[in-house]
N, C-alpha and C. Protein backbone atom coordinates (compact mmCIF):
# COMPACT_ATOMS: atom_id res chain seq x y z
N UNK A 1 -34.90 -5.40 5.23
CA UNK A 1 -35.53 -5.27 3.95
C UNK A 1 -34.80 -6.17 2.96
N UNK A 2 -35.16 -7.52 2.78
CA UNK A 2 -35.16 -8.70 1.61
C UNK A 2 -35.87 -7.83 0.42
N UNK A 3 -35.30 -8.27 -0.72
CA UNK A 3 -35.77 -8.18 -1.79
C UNK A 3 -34.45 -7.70 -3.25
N UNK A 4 -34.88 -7.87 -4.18
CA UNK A 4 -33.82 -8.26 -5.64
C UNK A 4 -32.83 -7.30 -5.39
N UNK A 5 -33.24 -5.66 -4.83
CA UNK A 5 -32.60 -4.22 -5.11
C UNK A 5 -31.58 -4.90 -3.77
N UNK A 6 -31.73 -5.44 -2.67
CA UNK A 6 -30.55 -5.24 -1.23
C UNK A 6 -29.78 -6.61 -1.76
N UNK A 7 -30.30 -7.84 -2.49
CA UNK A 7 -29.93 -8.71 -2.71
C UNK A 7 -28.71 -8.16 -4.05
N UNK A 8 -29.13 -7.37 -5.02
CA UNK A 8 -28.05 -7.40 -5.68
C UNK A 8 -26.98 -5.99 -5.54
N UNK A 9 -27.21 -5.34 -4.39
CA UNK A 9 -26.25 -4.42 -3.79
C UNK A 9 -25.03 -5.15 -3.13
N UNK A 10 -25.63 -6.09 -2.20
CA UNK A 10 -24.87 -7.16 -1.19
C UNK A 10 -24.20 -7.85 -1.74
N UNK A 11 -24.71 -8.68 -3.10
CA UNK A 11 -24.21 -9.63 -4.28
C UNK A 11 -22.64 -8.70 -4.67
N UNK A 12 -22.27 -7.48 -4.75
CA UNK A 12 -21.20 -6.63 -5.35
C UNK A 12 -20.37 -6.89 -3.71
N UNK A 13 -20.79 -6.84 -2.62
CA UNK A 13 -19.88 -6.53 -1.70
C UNK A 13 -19.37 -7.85 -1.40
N UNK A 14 -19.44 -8.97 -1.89
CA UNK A 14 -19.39 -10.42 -1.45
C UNK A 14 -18.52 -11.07 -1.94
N UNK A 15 -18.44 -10.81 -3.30
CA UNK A 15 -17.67 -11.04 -3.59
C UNK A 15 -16.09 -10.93 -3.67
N UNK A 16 -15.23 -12.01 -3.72
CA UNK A 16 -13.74 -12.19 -2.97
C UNK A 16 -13.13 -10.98 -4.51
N UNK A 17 -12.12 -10.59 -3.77
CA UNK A 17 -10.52 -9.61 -4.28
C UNK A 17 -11.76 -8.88 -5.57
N UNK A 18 -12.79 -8.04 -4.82
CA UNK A 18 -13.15 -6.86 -5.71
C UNK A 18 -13.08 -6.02 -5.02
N UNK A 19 -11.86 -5.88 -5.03
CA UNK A 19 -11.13 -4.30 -4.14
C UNK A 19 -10.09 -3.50 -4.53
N UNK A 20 -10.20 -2.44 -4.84
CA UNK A 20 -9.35 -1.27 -5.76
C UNK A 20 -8.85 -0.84 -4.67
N UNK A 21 -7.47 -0.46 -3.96
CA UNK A 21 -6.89 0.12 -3.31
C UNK A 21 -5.70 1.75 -4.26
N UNK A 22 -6.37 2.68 -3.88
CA UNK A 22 -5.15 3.45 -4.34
C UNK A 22 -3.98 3.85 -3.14
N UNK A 23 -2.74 3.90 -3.87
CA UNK A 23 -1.84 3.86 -2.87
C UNK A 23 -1.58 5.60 -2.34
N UNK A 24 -2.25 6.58 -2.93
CA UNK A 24 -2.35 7.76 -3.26
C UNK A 24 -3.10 8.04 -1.73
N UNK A 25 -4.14 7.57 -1.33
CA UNK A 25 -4.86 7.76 -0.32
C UNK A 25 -4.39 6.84 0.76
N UNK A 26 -3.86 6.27 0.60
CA UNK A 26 -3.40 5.68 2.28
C UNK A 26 -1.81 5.65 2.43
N UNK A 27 -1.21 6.42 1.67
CA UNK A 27 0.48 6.61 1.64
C UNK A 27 0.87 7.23 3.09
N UNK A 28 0.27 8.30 3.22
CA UNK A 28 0.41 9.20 4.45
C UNK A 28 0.37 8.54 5.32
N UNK A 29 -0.49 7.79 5.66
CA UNK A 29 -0.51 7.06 7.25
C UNK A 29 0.77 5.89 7.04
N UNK A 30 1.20 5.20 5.66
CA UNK A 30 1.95 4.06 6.01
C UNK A 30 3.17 4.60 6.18
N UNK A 31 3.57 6.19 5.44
CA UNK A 31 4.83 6.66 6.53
C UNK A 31 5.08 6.99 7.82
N UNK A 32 4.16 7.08 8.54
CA UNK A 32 4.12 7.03 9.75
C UNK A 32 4.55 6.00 10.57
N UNK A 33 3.86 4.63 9.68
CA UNK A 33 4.33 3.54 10.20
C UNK A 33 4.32 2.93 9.01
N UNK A 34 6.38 2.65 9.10
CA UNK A 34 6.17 1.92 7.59
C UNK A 34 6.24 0.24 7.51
N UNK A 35 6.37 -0.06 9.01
CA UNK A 35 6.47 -1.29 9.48
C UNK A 35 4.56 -2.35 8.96
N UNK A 36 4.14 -1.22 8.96
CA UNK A 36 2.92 -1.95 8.72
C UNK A 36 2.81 -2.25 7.21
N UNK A 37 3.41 -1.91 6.37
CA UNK A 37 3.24 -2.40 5.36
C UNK A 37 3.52 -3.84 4.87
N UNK A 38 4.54 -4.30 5.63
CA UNK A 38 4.52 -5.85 5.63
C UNK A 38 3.22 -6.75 5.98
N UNK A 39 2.29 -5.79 7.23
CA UNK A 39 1.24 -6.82 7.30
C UNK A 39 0.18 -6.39 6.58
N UNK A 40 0.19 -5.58 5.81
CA UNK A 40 -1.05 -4.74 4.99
C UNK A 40 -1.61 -5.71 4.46
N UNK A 41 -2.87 -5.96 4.45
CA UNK A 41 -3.52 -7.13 3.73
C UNK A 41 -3.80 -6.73 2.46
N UNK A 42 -3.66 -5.72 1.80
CA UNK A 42 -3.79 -5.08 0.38
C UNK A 42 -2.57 -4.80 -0.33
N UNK A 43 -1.40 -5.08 0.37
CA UNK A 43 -0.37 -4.93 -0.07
C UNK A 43 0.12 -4.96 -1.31
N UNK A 44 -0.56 -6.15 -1.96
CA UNK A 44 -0.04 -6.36 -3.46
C UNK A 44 -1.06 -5.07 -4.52
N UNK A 45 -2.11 -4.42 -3.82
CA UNK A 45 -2.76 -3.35 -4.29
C UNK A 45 -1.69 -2.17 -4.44
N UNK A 46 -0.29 -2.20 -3.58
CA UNK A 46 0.04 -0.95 -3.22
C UNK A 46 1.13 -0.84 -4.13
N UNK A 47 1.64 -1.42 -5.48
CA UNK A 47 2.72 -1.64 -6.57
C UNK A 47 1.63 -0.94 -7.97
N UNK A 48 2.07 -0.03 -7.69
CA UNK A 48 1.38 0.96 -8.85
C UNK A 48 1.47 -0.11 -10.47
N UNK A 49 2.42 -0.28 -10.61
CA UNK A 49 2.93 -0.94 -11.73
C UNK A 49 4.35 -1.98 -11.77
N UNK A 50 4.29 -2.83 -12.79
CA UNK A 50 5.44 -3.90 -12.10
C UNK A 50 7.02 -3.38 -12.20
N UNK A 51 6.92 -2.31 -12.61
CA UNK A 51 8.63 -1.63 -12.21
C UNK A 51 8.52 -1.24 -10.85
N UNK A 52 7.27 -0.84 -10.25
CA UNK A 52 7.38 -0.54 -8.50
C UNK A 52 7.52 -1.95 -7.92
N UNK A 53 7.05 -3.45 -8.35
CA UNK A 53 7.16 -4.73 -8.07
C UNK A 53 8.37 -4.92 -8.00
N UNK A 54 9.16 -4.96 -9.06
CA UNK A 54 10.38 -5.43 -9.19
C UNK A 54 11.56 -4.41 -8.41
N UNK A 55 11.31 -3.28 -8.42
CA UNK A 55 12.00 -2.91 -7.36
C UNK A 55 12.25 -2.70 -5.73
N UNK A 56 10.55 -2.98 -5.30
CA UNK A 56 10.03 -3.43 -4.05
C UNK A 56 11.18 -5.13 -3.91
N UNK A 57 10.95 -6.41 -4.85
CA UNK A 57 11.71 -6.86 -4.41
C UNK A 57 12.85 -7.24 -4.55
N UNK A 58 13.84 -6.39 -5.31
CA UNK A 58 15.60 -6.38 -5.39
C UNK A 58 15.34 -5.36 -3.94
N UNK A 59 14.82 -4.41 -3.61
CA UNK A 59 14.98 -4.20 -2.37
C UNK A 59 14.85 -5.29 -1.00
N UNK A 60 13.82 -6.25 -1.09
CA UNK A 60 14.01 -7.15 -0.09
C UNK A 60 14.89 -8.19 -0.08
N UNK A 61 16.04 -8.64 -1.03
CA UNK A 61 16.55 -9.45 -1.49
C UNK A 61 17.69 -9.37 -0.46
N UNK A 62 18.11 -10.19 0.24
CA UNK A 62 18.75 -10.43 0.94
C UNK A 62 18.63 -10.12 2.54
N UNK A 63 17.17 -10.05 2.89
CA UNK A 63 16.54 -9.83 3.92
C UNK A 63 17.12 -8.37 4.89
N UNK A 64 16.64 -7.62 3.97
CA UNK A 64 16.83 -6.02 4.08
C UNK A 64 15.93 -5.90 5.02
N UNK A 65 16.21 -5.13 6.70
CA UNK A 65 15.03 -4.65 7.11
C UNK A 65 14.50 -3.40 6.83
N UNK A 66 15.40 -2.50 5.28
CA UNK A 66 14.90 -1.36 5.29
C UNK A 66 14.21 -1.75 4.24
N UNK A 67 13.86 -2.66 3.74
CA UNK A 67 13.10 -2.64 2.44
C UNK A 67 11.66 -2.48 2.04
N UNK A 68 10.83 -2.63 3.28
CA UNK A 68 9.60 -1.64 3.55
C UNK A 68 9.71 -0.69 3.42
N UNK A 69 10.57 0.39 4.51
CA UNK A 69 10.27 1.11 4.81
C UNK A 69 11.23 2.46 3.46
N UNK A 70 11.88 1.45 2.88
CA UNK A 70 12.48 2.76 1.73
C UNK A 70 11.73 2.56 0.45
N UNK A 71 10.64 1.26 0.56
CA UNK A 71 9.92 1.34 -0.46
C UNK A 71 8.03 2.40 -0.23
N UNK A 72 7.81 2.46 1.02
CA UNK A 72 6.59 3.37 1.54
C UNK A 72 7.18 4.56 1.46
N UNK A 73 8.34 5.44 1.50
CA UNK A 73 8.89 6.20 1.17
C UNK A 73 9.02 6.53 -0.51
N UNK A 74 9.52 5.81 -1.05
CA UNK A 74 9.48 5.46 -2.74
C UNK A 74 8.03 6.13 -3.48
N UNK A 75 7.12 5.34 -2.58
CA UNK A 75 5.59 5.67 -3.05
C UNK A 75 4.81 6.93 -2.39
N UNK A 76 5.69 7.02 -1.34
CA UNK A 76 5.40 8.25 -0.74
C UNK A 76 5.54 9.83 -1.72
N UNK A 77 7.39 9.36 -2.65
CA UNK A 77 7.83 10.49 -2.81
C UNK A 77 6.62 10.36 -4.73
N UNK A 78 6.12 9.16 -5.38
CA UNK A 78 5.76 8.88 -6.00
C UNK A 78 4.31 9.65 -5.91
N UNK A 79 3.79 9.52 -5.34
CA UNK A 79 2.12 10.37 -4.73
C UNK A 79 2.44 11.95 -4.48
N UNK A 80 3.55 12.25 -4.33
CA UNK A 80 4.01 14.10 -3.78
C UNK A 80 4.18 14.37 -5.40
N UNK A 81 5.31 13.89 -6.24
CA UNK A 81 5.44 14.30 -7.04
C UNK A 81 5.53 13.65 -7.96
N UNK A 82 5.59 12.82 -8.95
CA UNK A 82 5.08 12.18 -10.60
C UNK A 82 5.61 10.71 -9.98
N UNK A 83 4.37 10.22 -10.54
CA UNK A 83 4.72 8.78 -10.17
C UNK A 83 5.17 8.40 -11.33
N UNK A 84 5.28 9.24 -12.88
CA UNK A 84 6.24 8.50 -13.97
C UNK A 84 7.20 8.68 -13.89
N UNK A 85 8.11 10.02 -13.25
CA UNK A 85 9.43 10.35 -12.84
C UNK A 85 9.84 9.35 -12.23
N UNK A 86 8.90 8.43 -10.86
CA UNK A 86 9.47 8.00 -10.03
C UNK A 86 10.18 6.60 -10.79
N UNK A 87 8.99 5.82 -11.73
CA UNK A 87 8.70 5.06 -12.29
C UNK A 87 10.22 4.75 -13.09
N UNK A 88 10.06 6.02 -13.55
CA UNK A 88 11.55 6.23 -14.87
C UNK A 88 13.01 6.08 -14.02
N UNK A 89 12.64 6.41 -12.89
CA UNK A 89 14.49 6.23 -12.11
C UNK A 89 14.12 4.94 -11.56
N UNK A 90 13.13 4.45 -11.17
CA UNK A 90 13.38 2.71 -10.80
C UNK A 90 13.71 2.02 -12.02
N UNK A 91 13.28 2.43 -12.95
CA UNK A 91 13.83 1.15 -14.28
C UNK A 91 14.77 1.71 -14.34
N UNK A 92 15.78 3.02 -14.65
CA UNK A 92 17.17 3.31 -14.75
C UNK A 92 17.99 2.41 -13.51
N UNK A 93 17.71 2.49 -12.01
CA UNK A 93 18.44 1.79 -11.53
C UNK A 93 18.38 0.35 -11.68
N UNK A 94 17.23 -0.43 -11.97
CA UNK A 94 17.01 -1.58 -11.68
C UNK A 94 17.82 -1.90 -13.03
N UNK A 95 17.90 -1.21 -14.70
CA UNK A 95 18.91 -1.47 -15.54
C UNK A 95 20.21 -1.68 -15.27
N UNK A 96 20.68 -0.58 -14.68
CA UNK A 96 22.03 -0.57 -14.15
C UNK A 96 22.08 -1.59 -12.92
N UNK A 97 21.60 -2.05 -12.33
CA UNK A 97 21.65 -2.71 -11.55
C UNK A 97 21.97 -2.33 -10.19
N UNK A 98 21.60 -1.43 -10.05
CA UNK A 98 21.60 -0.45 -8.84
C UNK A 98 20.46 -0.99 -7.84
N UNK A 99 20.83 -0.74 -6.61
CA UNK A 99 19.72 -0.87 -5.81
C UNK A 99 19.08 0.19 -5.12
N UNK A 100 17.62 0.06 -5.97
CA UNK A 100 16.91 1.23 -5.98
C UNK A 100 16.22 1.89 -4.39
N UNK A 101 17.46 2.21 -3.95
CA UNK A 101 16.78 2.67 -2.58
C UNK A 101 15.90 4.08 -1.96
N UNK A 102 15.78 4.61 -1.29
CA UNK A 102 14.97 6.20 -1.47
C UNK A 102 15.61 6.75 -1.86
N UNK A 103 17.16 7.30 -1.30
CA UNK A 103 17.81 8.07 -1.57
C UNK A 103 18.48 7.91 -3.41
N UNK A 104 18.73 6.82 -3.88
CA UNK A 104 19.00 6.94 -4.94
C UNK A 104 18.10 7.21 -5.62
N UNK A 105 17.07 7.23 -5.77
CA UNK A 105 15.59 7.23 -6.24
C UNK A 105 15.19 8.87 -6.48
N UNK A 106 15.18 9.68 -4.72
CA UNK A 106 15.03 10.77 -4.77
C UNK A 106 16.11 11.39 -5.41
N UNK A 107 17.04 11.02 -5.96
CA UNK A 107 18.32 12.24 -6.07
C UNK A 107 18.53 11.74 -7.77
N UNK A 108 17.62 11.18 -8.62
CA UNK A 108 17.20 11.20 -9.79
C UNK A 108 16.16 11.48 -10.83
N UNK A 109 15.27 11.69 -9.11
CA UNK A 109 13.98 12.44 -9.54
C UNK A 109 13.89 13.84 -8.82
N UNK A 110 14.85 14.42 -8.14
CA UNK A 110 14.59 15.43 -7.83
C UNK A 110 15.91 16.19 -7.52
N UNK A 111 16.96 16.46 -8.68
CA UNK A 111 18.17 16.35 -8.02
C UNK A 111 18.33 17.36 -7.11
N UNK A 112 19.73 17.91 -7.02
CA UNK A 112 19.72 18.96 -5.75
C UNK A 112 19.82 19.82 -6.78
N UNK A 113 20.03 21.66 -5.77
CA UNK A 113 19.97 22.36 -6.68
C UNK A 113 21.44 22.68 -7.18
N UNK A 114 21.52 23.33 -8.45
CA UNK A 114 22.90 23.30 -9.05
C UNK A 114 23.59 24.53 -8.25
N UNK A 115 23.38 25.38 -8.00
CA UNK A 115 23.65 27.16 -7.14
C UNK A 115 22.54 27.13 -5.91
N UNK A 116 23.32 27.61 -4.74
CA UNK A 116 22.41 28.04 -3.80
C UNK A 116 21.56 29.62 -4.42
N UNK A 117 20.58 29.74 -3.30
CA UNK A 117 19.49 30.82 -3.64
C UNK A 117 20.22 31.96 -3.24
N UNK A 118 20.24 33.42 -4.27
CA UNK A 118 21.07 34.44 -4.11
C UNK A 118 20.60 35.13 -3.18
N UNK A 119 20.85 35.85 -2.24
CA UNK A 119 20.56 36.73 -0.96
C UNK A 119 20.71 37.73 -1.75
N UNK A 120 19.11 37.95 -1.64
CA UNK A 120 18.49 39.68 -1.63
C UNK A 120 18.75 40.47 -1.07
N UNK A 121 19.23 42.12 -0.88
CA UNK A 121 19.14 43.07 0.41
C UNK A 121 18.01 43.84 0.19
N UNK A 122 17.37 43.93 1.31
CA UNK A 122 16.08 44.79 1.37
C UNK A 122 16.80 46.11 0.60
N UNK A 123 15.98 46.78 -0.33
CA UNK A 123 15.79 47.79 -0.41
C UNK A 123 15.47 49.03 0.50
N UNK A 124 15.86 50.37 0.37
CA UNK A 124 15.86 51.04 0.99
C UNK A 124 15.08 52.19 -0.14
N UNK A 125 13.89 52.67 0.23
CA UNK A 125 12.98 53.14 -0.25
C UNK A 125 12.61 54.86 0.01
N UNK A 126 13.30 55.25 -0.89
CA UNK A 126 12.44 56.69 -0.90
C UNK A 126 11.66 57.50 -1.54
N UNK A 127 10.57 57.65 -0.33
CA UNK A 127 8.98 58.48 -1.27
C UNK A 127 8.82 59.66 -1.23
N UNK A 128 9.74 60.23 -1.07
CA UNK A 128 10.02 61.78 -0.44
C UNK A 128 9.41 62.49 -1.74
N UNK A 129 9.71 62.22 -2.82
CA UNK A 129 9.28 62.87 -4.14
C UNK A 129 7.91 62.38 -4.56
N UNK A 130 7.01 61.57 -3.92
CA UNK A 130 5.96 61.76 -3.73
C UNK A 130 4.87 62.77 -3.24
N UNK A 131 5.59 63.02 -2.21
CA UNK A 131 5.35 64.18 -1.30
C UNK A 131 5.22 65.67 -2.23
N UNK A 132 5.89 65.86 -3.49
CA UNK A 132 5.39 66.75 -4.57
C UNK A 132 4.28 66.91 -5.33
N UNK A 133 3.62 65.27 -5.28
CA UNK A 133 2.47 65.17 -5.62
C UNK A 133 1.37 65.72 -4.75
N UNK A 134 1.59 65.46 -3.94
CA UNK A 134 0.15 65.41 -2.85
C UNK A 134 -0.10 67.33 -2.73
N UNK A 135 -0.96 67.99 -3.14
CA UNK A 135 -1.48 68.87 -2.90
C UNK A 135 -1.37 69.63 -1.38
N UNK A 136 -0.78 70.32 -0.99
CA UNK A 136 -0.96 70.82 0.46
C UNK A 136 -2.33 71.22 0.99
N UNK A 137 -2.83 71.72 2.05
CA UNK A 137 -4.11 71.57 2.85
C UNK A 137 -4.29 72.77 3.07
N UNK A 138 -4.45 74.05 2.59
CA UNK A 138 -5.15 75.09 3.29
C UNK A 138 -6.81 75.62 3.78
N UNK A 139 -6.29 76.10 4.93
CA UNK A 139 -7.73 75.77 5.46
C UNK A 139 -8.52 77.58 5.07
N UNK A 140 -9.51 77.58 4.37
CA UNK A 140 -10.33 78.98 4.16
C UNK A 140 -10.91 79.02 5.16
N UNK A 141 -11.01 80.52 5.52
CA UNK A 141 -11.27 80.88 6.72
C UNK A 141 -12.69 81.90 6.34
């Protein structure tokens, strides 16, 4: 079926780099394999903003082979929980001149906890004085 309506549907798909990639929806699979992000053909789609750029490459700078894979992590932990948190500790390290790797990354956006969690003891429960409530059962004969 030729005609103006398939001609200008097709006309939108034809055209070169009109492609929106969110990194939100395909994060999950590139931790799996974070090796593939080097050959991702959308790759430059996957830098939320240019503080994720610039720290993607002070991470590859000096031919890091973890620098994929602690930056698909980065965006990983960026998509779980605030990608402005994440945002805000890459420009703190990349200021300081830190190299913004996962672990420094995660442990400014999510530090540890200050006190471990206090151990509860089960309670020990008695309903015996309930048992004052409840009406007894006699049976009329």
């Amino acid at each position: 079926m030729w005609g103006p309506r398939a001609l200008s549907r097709s006309h939108g798909r034809l055209r070169k780099k009109q492609h929106r990639i969110s990194y939100q929806h395909i994060i999950w699979s590139l931790v799996r394999k974070p090796g593939a992000f080097a050959a991702y053909r959308y790759r430059d789609e996957l830098f939320p903003t240019t503080t994720f750029r610039l720290a993607y490459d002070q991470l590859g700078e000096g031919a890091c082979k973890r620098a994929d894979r602690d930056y698909v992590r980065i965006l990983h932990l960026a998509a779980s929980t605030s990608e402005s948190e994440v945002e805000t500790a890459l420009s703190l390290l990349l200021e300081t001149g830190k190299r913004p790797t996962f672990d420094a990354v995660r442990d400014l956006v999510s530090p540890p906890p200050a006190s471990p969690v206090p151990q509860i003891e089960k309670p020990t429960l008695d309903l015996s004085s309930y048992d004052q409530l409840i009406p007894s059962r006699r049976v009329h004969a």
